[in-house]
N, C-alpha and C. Protein backbone atom coordinates (compact mmCIF):
# COMPACT_ATOMS: atom_id res chain seq x y z
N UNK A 1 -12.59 0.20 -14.62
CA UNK A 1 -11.51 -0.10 -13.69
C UNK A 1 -11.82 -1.43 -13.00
N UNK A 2 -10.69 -2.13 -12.72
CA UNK A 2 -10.86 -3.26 -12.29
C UNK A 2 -10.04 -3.16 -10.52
N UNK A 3 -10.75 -3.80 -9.83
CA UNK A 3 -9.60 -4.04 -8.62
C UNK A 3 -9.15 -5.85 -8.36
N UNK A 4 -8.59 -5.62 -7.11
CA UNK A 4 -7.72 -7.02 -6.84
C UNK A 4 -8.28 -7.69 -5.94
N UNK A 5 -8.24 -6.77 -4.69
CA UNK A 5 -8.49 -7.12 -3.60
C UNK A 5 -9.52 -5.63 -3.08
N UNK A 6 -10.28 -6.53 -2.09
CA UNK A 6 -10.82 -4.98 -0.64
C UNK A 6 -10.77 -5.59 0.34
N UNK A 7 -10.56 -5.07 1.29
CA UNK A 7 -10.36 -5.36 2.73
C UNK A 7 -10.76 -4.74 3.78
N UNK A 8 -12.19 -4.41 4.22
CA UNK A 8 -12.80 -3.60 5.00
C UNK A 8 -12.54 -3.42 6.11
N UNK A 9 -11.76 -4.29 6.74
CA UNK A 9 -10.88 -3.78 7.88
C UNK A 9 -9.22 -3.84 7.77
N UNK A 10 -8.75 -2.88 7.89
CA UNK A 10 -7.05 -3.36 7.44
C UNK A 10 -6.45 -2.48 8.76
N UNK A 11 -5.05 -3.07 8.81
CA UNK A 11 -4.65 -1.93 10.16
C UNK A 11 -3.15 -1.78 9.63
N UNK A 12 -2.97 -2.29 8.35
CA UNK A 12 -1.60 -2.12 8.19
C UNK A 12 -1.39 -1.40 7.17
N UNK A 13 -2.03 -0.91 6.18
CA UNK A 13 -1.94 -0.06 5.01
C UNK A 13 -2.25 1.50 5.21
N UNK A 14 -1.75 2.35 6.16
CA UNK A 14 -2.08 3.71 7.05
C UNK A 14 -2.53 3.50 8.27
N UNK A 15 -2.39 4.10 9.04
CA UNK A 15 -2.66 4.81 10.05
C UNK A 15 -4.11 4.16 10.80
N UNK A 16 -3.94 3.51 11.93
CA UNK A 16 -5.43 3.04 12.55
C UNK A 16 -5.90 2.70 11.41
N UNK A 17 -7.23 2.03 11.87
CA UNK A 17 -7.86 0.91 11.25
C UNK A 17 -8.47 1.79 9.90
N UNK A 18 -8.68 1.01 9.14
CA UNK A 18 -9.30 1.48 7.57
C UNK A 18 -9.84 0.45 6.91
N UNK A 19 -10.18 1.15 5.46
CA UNK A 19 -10.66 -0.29 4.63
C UNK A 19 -9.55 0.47 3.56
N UNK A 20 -9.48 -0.62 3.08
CA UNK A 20 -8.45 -0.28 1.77
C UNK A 20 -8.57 -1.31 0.28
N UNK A 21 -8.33 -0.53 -0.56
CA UNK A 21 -8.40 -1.15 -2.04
C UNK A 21 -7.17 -1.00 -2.62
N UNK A 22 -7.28 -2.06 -3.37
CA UNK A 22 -5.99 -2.52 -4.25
C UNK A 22 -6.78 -2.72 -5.69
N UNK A 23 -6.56 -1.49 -6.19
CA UNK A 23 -7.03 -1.20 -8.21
C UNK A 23 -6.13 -2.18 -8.68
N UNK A 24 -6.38 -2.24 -9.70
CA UNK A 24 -5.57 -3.68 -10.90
C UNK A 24 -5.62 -2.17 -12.10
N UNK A 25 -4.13 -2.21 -12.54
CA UNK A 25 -3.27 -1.73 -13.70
C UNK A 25 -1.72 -0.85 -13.29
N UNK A 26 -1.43 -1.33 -13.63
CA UNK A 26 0.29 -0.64 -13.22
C UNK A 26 0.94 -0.38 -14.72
N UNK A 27 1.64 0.25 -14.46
CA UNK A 27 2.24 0.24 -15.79
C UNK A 27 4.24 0.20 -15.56
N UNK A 28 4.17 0.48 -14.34
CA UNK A 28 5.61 0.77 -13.28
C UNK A 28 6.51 -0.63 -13.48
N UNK A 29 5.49 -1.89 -13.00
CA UNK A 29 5.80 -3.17 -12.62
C UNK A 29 7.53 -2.91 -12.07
N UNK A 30 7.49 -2.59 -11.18
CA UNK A 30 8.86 -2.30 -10.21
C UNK A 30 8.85 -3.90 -9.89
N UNK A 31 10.83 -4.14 -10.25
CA UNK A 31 11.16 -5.46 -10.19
C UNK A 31 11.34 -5.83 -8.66
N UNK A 32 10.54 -6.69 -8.10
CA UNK A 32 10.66 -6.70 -6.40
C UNK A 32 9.32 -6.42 -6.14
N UNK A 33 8.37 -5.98 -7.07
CA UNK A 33 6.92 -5.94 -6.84
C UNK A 33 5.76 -7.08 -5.33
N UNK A 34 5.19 -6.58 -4.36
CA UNK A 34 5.02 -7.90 -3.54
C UNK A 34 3.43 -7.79 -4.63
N UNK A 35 3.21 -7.31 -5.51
CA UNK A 35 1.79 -7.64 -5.65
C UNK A 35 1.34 -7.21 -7.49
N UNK A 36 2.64 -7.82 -7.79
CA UNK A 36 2.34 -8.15 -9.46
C UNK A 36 1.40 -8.88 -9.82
N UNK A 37 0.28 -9.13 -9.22
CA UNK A 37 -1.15 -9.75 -9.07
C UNK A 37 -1.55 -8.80 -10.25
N UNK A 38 -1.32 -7.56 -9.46
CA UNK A 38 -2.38 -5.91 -9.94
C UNK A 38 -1.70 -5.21 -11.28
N UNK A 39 -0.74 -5.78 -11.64
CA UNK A 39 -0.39 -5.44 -12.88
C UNK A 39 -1.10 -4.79 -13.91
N UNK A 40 -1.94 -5.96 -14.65
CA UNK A 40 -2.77 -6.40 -15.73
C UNK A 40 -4.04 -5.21 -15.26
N UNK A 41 -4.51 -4.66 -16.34
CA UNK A 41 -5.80 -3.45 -15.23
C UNK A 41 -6.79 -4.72 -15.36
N UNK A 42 -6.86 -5.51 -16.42
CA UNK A 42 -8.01 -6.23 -16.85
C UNK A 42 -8.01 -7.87 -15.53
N UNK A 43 -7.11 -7.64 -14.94
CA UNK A 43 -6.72 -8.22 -13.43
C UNK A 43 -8.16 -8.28 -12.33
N UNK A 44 -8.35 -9.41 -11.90
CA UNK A 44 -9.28 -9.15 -10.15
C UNK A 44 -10.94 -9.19 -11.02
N UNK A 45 -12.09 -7.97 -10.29
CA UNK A 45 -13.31 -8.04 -10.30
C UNK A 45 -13.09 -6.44 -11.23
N UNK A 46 -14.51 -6.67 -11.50
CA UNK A 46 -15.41 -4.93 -11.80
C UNK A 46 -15.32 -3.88 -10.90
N UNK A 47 -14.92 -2.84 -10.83
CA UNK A 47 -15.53 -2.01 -10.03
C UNK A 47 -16.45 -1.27 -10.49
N UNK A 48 -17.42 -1.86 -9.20
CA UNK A 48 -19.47 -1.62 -10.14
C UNK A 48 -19.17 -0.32 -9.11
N UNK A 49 -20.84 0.03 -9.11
CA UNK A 49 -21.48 0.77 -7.95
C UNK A 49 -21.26 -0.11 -7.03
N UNK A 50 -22.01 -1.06 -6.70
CA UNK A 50 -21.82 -1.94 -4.98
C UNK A 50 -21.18 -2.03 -4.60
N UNK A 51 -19.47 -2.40 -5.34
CA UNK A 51 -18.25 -2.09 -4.62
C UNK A 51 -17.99 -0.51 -3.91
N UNK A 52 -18.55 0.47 -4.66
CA UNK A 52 -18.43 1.76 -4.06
C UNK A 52 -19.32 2.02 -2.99
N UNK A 53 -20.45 1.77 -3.37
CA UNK A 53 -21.70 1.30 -2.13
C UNK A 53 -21.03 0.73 -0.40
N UNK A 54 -20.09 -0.22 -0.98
CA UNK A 54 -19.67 -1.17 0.01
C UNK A 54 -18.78 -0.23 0.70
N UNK A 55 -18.22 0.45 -0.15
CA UNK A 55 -16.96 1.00 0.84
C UNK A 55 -17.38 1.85 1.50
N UNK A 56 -18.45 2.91 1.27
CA UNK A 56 -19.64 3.88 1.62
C UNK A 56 -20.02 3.31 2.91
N UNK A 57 -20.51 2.36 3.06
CA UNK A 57 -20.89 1.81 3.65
C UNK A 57 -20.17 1.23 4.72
N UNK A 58 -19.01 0.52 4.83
CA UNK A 58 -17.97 0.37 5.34
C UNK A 58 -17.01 1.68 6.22
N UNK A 59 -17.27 2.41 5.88
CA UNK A 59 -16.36 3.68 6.01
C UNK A 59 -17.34 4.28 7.28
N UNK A 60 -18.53 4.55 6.96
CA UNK A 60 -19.72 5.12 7.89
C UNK A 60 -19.89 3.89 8.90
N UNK A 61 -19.41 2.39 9.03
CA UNK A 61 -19.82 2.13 10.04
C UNK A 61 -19.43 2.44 11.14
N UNK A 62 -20.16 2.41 12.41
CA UNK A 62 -20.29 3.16 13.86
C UNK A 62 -19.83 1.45 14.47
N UNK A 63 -19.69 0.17 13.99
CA UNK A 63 -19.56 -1.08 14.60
C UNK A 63 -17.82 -1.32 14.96
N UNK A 64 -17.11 -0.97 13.48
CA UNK A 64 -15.62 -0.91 13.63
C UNK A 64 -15.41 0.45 12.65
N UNK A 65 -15.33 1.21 14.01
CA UNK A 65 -14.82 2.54 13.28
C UNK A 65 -13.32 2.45 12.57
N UNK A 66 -13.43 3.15 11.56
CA UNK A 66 -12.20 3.23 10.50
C UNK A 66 -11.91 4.39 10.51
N UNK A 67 -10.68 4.56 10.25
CA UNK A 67 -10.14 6.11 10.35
C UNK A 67 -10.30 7.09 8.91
N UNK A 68 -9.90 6.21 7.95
CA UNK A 68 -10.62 6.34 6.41
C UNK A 68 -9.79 5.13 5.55
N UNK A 69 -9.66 5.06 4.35
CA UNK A 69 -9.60 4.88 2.94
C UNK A 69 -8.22 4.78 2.59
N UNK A 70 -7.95 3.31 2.57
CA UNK A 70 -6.46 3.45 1.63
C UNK A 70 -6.42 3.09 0.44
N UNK A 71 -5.91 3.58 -0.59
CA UNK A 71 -6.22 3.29 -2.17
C UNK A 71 -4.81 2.94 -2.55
N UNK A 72 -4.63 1.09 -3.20
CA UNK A 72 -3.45 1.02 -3.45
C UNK A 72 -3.48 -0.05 -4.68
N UNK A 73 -2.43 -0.51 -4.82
CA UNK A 73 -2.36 -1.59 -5.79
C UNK A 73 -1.36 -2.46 -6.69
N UNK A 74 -1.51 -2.88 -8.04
CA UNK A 74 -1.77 -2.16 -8.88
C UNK A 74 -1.41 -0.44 -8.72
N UNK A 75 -2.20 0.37 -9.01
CA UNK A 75 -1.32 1.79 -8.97
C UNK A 75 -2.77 2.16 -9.38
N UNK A 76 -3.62 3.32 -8.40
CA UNK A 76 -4.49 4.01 -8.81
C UNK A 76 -4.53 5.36 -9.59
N UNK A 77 -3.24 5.87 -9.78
CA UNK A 77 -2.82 6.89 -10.78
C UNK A 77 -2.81 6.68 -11.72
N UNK A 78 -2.87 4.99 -12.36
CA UNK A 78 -2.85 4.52 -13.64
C UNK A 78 -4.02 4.87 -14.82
N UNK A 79 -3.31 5.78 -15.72
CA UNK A 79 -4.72 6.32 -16.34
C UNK A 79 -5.49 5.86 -16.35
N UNK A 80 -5.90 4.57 -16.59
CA UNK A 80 -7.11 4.27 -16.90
C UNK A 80 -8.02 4.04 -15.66
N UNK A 81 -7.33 4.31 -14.61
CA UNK A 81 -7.94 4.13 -13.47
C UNK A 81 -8.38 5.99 -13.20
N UNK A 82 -7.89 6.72 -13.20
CA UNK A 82 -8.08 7.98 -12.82
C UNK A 82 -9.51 8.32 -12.32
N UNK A 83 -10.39 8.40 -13.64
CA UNK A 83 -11.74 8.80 -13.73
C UNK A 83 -12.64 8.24 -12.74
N UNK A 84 -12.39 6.94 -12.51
CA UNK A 84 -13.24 6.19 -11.13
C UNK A 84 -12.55 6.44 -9.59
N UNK A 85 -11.07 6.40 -9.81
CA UNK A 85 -10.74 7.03 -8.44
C UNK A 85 -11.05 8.31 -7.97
N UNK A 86 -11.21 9.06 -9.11
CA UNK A 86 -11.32 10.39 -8.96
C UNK A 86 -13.10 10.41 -8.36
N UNK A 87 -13.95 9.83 -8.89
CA UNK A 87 -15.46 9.80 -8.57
C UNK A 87 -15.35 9.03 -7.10
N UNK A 88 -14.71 8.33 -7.24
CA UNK A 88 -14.77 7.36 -5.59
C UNK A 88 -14.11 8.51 -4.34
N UNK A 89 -13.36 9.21 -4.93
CA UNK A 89 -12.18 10.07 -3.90
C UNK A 89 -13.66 10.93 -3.35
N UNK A 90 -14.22 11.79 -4.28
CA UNK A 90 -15.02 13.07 -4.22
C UNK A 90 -16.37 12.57 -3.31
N UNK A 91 -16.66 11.08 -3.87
CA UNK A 91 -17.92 10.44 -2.71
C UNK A 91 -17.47 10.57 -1.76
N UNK A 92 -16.28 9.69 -1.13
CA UNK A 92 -15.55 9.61 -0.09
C UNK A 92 -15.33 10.72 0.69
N UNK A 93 -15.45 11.87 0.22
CA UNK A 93 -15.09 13.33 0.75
C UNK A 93 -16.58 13.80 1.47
N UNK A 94 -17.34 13.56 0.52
CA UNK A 94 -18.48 14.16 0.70
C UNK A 94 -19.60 13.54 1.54
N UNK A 95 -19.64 12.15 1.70
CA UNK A 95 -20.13 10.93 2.35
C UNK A 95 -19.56 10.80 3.65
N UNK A 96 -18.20 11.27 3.95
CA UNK A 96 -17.50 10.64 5.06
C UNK A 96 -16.52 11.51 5.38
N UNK A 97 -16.79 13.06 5.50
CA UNK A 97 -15.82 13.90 5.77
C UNK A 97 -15.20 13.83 6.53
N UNK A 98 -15.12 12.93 7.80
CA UNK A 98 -14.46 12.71 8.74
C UNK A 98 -13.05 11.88 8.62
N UNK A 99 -13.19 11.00 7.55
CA UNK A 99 -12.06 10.40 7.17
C UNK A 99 -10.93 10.72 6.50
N UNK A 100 -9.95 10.55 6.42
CA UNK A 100 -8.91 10.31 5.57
C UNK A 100 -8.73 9.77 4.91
N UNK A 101 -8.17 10.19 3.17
CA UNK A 101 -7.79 9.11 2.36
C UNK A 101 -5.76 8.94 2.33
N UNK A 102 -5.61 7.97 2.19
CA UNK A 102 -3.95 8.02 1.80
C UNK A 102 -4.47 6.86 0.37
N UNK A 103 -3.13 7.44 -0.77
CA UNK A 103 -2.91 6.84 -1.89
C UNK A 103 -1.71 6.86 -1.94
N UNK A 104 -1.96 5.04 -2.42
CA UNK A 104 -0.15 5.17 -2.91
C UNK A 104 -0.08 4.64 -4.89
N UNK A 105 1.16 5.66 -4.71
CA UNK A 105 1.24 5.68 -6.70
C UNK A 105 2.88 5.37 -7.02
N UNK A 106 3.01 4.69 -8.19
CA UNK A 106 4.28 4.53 -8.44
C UNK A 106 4.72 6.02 -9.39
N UNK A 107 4.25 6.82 -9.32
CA UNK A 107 4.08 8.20 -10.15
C UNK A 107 5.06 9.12 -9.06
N UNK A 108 5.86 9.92 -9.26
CA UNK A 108 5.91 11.00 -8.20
C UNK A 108 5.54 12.14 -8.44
N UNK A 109 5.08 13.04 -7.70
CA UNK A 109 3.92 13.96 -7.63
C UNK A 109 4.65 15.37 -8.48
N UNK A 110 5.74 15.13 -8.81
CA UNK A 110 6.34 16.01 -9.96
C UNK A 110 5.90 15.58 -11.52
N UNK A 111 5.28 14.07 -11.72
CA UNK A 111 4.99 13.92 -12.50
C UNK A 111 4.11 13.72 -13.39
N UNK A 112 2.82 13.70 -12.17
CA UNK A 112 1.18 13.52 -12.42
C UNK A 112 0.99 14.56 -13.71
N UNK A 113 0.11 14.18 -14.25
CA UNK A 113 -0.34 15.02 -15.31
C UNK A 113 -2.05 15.84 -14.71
N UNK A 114 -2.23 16.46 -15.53
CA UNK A 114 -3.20 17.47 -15.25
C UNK A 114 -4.77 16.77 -14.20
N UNK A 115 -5.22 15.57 -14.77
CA UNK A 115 -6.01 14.98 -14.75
C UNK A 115 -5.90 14.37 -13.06
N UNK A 116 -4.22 13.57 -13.39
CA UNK A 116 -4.08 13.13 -12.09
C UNK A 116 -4.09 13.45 -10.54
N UNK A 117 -3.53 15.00 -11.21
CA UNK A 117 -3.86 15.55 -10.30
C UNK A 117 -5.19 16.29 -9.47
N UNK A 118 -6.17 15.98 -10.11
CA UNK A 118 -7.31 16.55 -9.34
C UNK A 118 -7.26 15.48 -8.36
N UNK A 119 -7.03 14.37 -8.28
CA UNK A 119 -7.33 13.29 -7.72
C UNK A 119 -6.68 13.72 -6.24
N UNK A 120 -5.73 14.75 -6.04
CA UNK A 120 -4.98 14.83 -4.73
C UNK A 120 -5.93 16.08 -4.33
N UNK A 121 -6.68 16.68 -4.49
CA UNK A 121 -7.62 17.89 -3.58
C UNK A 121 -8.38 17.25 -3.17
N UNK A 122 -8.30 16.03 -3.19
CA UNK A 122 -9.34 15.17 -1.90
C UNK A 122 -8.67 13.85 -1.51
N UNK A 123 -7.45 14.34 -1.69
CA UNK A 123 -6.56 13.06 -0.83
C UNK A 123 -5.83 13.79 0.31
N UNK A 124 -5.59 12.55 1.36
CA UNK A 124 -4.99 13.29 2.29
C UNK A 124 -3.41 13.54 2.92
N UNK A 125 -3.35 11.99 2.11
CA UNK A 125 -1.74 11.79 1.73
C UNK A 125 -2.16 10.94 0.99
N UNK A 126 -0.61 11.48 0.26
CA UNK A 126 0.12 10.77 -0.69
C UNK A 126 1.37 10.14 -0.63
N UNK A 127 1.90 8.60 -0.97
CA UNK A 127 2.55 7.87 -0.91
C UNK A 127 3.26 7.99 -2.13
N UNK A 128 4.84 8.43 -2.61
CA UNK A 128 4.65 8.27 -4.07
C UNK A 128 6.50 7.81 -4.44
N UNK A 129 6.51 7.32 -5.50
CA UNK A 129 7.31 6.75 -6.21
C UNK A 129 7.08 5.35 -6.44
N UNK A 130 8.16 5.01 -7.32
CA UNK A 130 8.38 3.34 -7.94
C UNK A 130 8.72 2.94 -6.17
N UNK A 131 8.67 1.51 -6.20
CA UNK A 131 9.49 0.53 -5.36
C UNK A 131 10.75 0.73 -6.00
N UNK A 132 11.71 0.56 -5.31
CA UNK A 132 12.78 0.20 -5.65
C UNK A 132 14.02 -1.02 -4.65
N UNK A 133 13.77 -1.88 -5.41
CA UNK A 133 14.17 -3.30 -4.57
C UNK A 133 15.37 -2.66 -3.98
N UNK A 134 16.50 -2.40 -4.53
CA UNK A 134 17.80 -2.15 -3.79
C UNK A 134 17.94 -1.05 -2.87
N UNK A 135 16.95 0.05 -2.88
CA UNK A 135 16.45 0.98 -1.59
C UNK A 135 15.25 0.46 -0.75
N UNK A 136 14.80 -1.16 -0.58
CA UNK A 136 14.12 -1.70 0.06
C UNK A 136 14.79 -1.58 1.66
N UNK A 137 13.37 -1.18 2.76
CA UNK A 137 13.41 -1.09 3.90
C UNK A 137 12.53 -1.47 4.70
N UNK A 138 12.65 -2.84 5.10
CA UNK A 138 11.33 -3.04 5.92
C UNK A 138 11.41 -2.36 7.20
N UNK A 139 11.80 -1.50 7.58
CA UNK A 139 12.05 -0.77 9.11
C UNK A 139 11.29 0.83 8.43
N UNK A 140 11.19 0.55 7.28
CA UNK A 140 10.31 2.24 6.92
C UNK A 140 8.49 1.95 7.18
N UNK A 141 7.99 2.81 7.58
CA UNK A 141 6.61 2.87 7.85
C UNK A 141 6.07 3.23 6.76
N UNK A 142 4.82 2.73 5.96
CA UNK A 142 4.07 3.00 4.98
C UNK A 142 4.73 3.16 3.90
N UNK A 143 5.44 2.44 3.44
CA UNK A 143 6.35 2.31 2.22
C UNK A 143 7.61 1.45 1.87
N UNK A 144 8.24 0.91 1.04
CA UNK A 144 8.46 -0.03 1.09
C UNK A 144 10.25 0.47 0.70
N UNK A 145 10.51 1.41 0.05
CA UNK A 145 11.43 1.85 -0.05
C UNK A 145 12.21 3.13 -0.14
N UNK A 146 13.57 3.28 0.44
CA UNK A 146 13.49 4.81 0.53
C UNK A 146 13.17 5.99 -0.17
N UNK A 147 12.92 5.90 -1.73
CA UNK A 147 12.85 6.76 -2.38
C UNK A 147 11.66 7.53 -2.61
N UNK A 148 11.16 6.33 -1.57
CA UNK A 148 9.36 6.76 -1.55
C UNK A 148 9.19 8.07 -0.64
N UNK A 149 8.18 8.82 -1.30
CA UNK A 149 7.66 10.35 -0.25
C UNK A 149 6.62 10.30 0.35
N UNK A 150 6.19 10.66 1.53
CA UNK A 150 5.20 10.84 2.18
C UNK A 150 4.77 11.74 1.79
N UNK A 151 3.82 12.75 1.41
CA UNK A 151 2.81 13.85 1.47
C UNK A 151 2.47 14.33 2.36
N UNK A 152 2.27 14.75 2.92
CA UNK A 152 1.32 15.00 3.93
C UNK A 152 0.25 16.82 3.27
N UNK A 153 -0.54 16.21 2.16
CA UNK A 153 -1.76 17.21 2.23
C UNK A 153 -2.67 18.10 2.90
N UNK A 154 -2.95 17.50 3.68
CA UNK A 154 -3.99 18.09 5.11
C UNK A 154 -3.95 17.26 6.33
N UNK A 155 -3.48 18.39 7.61
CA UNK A 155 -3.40 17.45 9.34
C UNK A 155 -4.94 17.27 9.60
C-alpha cells in the first residue's frame, strides 16, 4: 500500500484534533474529486513499518493530544489497500484504546465485501459513499456530499 499524504496534526478531517492519512488507490475516481492525487495506488510513498511506528507514536503523544485517527484518500477500502488498513486499524485499537478511528470510503457499507468488512469492528465511524459533484455541500460536516452516510459504530 502506498499513501499520499500524513498529517499528524489535522483539525479538519473529524472531530478535535487527530492525525490523519490519505492511502493512494481509488478505483471510484468521482468526477469533482478534490484529491485525484490518490487515485493511482502506486501514487505518494511506501507504507513501511515507520510510517505505522509514526502514527503509533503520534497518536500516544501526551504533547498535542489527538482524539484519534482519520483514514482517507485515495479510498482505504480499496482492495488492495484492505490488508494493511486492516493491520494498522487492529494496532491502533490495541496501542491507543482511547482513540477513535473515522474512515472515509467511496464504497457504501451495503457493499463492502467480506474482507472489507472486518476493517469496521475497529472503526469508529464510518464515512461512506462516492462524492457526488451535483449533491455537493460545503455547509455539510465531514463529507462532501449529500449522499454521503455517517456511521456512527461506537459513542
Amino acid at each position: 500500500m502506498n499513501y499520499q499524504q500524513y498529517f499528524p496534526v489535522d483539525v479538519v478531517n473529524g472531530p478535535g484534533t487527530r492525525a490523519t492519512l490519505f492511502v493512494s488507490g481509488c478505483e471510484h475516481q468521482c468526477r469533482g474529486c478534490y484529491n485525484q492525487s490518490t487515485w493511482s495506488p502506486a501514487a505518494g510513498h511506501l507504507f513501511d513499518a515507520a510510517m505505522v511506528e509514526q502514527i503509533i507514536t503520534d497518536l500516544q503523544d501526551t504533547r498535542i493530544v489527538r482524539r484519534g485517527l482519520s483514514l482517507s484518500g485515495g479510498d482505504p477500502l480499496y482492495p488492495q489497500n484492505v490488508a494493511q488498513i486492516l493491520a494498522l486499524v487492529k494496532r491502533v485499537k490495541h496501542e491507543c484504546p482511547d482513540k477513535d478511528i473515522w474512515l472515509w470510503s467511496g464504497y457504501r457499507l451495503d457493499e463492502l465485501s467480506t474482507v472489507q468488512r472486518q476493517v469496521l469492528h475497529y472503526v469508529d465511524v464510518l464515512v461512506d459513499g462516492k462524492f457526488e459533484q451535483s449533491l455537493a455541500d460545503p455547509s455539510l460536516r465531514f463529507r462532501g456530499s449529500s449522499n454521503q452516510v455517517i456511521h456512527h459504530f461506537k459513542q
